[in-house]
Protein backbone atom coordinates (compact mmCIF):
# COMPACT_ATOMS: atom_id res chain seq x y z
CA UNK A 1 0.00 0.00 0.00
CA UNK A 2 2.57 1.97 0.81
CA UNK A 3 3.67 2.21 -2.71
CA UNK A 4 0.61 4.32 -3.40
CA UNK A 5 1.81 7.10 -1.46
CA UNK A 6 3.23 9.87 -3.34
CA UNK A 7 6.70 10.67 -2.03
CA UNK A 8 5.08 13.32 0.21
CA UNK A 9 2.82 11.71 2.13
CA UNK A 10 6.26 8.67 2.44
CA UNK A 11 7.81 11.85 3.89
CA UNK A 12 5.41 12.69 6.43
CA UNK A 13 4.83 9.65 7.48
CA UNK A 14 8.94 8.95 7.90
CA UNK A 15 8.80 11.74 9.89
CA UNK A 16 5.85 11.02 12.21
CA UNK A 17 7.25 7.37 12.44
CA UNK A 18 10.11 8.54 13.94
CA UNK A 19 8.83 11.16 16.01
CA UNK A 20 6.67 8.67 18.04
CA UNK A 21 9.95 6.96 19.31
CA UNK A 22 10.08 9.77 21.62
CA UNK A 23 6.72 8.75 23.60
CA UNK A 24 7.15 5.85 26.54
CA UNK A 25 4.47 4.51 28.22
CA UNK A 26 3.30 7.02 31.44
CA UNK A 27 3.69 9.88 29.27
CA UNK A 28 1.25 12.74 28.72
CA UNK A 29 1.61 13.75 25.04
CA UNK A 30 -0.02 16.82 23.30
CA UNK A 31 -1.26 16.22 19.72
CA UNK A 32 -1.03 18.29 17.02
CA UNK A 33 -3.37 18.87 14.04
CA UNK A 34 -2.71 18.48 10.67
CA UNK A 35 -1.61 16.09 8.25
CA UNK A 36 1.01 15.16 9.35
CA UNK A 37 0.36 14.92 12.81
CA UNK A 38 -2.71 13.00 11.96
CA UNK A 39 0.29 10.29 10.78
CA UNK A 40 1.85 10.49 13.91
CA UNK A 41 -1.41 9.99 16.00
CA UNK A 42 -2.24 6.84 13.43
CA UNK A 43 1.22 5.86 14.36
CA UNK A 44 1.06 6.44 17.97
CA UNK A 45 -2.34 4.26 17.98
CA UNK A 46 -0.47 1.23 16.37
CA UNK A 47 1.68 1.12 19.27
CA UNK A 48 -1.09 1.04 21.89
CA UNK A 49 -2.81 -1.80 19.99
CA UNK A 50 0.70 -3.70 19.34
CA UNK A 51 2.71 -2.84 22.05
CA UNK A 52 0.51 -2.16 25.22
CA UNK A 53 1.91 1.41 24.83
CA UNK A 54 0.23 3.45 28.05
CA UNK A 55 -0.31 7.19 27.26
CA UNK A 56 -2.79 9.93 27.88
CA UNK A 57 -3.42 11.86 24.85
CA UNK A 58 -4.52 15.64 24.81
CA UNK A 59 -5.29 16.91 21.44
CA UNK A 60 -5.02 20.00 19.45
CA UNK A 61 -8.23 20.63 17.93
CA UNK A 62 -11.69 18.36 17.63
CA UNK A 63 -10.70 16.75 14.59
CA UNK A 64 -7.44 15.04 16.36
CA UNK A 65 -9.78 14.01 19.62
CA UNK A 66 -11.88 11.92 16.89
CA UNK A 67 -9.09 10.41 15.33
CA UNK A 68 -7.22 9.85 18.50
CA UNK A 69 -10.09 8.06 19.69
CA UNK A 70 -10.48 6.13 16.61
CA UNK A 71 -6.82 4.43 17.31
CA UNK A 72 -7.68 3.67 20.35
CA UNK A 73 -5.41 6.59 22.44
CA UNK A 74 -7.05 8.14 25.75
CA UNK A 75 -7.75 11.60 25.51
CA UNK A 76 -7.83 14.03 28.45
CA UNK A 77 -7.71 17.71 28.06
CA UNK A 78 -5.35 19.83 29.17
CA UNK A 79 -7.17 21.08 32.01
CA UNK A 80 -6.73 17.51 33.61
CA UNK A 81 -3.27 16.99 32.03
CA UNK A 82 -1.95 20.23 34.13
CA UNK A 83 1.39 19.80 32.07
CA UNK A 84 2.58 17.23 29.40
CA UNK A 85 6.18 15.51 28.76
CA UNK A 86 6.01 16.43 24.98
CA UNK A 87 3.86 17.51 22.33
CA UNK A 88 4.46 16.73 18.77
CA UNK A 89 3.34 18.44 16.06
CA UNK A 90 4.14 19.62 12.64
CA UNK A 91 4.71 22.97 10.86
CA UNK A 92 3.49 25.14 8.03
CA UNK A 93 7.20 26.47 7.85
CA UNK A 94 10.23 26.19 10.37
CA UNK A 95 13.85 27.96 10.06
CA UNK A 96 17.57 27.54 11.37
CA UNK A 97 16.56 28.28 14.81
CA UNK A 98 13.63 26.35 14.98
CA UNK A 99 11.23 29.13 14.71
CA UNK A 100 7.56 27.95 12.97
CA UNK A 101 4.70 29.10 11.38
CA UNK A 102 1.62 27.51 12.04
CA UNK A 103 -1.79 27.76 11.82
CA UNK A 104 -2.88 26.57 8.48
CA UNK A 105 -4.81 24.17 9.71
CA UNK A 106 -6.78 26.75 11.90
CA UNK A 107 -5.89 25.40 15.24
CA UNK A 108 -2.33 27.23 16.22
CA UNK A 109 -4.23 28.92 19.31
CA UNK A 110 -4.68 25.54 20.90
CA UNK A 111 -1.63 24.03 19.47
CA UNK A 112 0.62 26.92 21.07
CA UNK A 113 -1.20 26.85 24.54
CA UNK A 114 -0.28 22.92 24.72
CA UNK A 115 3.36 23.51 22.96
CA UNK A 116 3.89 25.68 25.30
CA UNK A 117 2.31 23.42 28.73
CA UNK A 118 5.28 21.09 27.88
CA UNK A 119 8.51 19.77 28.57
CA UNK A 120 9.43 19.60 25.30
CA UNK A 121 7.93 20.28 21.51
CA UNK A 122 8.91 18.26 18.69
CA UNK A 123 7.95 19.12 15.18
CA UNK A 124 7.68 16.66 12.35
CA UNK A 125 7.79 17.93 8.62
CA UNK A 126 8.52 16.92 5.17
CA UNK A 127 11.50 18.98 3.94
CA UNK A 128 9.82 21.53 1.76
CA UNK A 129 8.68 22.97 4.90
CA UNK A 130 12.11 24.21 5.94
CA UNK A 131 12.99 28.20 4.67
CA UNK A 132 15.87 30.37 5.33
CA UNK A 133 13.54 33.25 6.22
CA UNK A 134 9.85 32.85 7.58
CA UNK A 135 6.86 34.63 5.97
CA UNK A 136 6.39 32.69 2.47
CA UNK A 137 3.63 30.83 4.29
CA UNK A 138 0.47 33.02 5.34
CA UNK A 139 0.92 33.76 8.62
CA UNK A 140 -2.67 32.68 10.88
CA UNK A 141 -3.96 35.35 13.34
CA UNK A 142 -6.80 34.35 15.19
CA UNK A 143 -9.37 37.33 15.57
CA UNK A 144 -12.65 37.32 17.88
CA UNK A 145 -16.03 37.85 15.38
CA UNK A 146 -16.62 40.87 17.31
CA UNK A 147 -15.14 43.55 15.29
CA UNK A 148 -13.34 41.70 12.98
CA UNK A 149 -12.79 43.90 10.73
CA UNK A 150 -12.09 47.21 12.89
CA UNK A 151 -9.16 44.70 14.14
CA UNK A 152 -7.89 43.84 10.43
CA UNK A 153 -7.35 47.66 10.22
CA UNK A 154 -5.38 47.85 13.64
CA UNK A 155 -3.39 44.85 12.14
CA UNK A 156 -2.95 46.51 8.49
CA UNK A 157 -1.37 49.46 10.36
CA UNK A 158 0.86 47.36 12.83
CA UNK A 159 2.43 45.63 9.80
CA UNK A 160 3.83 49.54 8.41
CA UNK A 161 6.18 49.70 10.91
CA UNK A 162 7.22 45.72 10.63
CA UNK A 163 10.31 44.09 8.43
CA UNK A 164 7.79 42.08 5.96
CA UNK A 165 7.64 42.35 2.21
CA UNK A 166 4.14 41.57 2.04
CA UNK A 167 1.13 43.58 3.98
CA UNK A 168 -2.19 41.67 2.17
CA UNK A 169 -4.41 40.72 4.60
CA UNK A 170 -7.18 38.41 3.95
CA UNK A 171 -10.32 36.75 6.10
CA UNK A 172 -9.73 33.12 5.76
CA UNK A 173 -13.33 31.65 4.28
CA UNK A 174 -14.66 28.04 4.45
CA UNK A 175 -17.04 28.55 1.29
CA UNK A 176 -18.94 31.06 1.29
CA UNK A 177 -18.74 31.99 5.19
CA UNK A 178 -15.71 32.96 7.41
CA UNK A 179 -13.82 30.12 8.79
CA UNK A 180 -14.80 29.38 12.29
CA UNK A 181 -11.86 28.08 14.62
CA UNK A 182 -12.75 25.51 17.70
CA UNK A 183 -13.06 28.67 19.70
CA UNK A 184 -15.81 30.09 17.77
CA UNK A 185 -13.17 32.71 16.18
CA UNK A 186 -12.09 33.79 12.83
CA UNK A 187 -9.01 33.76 11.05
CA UNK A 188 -6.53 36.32 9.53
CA UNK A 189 -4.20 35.08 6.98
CA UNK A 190 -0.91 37.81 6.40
CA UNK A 191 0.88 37.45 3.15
CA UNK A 192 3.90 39.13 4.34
CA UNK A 193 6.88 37.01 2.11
CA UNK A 194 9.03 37.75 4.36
CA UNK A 195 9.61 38.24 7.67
CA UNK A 196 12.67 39.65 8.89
CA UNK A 197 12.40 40.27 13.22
CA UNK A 198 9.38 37.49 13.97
CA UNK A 199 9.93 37.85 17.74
CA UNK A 200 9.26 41.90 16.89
CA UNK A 201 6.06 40.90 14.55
CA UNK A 202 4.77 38.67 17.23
CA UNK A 203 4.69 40.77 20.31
CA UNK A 204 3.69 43.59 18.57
CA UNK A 205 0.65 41.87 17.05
CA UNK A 206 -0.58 40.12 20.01
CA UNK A 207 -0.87 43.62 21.98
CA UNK A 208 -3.85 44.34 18.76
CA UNK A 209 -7.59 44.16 20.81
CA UNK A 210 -9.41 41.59 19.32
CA UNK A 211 -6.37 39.70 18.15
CA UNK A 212 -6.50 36.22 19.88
CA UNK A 213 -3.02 34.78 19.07
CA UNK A 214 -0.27 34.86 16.21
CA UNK A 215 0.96 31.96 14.27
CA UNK A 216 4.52 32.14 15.10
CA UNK A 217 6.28 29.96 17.26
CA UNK A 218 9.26 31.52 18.56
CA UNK A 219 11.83 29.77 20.87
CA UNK A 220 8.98 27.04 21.74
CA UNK A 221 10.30 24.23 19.27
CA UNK A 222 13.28 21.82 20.62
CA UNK A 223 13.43 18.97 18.32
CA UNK A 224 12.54 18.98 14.36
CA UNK A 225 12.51 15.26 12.62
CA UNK A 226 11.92 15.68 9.03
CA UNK A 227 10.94 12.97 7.07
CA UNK A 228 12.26 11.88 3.12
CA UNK A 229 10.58 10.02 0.63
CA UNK A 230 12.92 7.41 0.79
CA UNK A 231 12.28 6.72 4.50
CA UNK A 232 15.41 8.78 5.21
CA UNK A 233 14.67 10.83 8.67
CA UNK A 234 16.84 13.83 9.43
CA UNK A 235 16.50 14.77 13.62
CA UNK A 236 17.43 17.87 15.07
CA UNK A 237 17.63 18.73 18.49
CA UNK A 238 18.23 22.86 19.02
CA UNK A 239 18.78 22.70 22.76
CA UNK A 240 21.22 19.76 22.55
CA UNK A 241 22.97 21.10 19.58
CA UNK A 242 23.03 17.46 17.84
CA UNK A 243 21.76 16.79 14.27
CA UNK A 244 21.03 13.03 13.83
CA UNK A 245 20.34 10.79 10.81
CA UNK A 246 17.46 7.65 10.64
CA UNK A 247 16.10 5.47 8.43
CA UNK A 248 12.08 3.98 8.87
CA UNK A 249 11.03 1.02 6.83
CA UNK A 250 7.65 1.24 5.14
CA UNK A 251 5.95 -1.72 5.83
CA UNK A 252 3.78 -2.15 3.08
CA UNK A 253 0.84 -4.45 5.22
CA UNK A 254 0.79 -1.76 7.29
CA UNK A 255 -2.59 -1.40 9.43
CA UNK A 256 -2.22 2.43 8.93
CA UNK A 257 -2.20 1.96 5.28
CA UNK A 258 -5.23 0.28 4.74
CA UNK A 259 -7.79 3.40 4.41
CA UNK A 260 -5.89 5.15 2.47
């Protein structure tokens, strides 16, 4: 099955393989959202059913609590959690210092208040997703409904004063209607190119009323496993300095394979 894949998806998967080595049983483990998270919570499900793994899950967004569920992972919230070992996650983009974007799946407000809640964040990505600078990738600003646009304006201005090549600003849309995040909010996506300061860019726009939460991930990420095609896994881990090279085998009767 796995030869079905397109070298992407081989990629992701790699890299959410990997990624789940990190979990022992007794952990709490945050959940990202996405799809390549959605790999690593298939994965992570596989090892409860095959090895008796023992973990608590708490996820991201609704759409991970379904599927973590569906694999047969426990899922507490946060709230009950307190504080997590790791979370593991993936990226829209990440840079040198492990700095991300995130948010195009609409759930980077949840996914940075667990990130943050743990010992440690590990990203897993495909290697397209890795940029010199930041800002090619819309960045996500969750706004409240209330005023939307009075805030877009407050942002529009904010971003004169900011190192970015880009300043569009657009309302995300599911169809015809505004996307509508977990939290009942909407969603601002900045085409900025190019970011130059993000720590600047983010404090500035989370002091905007009505702005929620940014995108950016600075100094949050420890550990980035990316994935290749060929089942070739790059790991590296910021804090401890070390870059480290894997290989996963694609099994190809693979339970995870078979709705795919």
């Amino acid at each position: 099955m796995t030869g079905e894949l397109s070298p992407i998806d081989k990629a992701k998967f790699a890299a959410a393989k990997r990624a789940t080595a990190f979990v022992e049983s007794g952990m709490k483990v945050g959940l990202g959202t996405g799809s390549t998270a959605a790999w690593m919570v298939r994965c992570l499900g596989e090892r409860v059913r095959d090895e008796g793994l023992r973990i608590k899950g708490v996820p991201t967004s609704t759409r991970t609590a379904d599927l973590a569920r569906e694999v047969g992972i426990e899922v507490i919230s946060l709230d009950e959690a307190r504080w997590l070992d790791l979370t593991i996650d993936g990226a829209d983009e990440f840079d040198a210092d492990l700095n991300l974007i995130k948010g195009g799946g609409g759930a980077h407000l949840q996914e940075k208040i667990v990130a943050t809640a743990s010992d440690r964040m590990i990203v897993i990505a495909d290697p397209a997703k890795e940029v010199a600078h930041l800002g090619a990738f819309p960045l996500p600003v969750e706004v409240i409904p209330f005023g939307w646009k009075a805030t877009r304006t407050l942002v529009e201005e904010a971003l004169e004063g900011m190192d970015v090549l880009g300043r569009e600003t657009a309302l995300r849309m599911n169809g015809e209607a505004p996307f509508v995040t977990d939290e009942g909010n909407h969603i601002l996506d900045l085409h900025l190119k190019r970011i130059g300061n993000p720590r600047q860019l983010s404090l500035v726009l989370n002091q905007i009323p009505g702005l929620v939460e940014n995108g950016l991930f600075i100094d949050i990420c420890d550990v980035v496993v990316i994935g290749h095609g060929d089942g070739r896994v790059e790991i590296r881990d910021i804090t401890a300095g070390t870059f480290d090279e894997d290989r996963v085998a694609f099994a190809d009767n693979d339970n995870l394979f078979s709705d795919i």
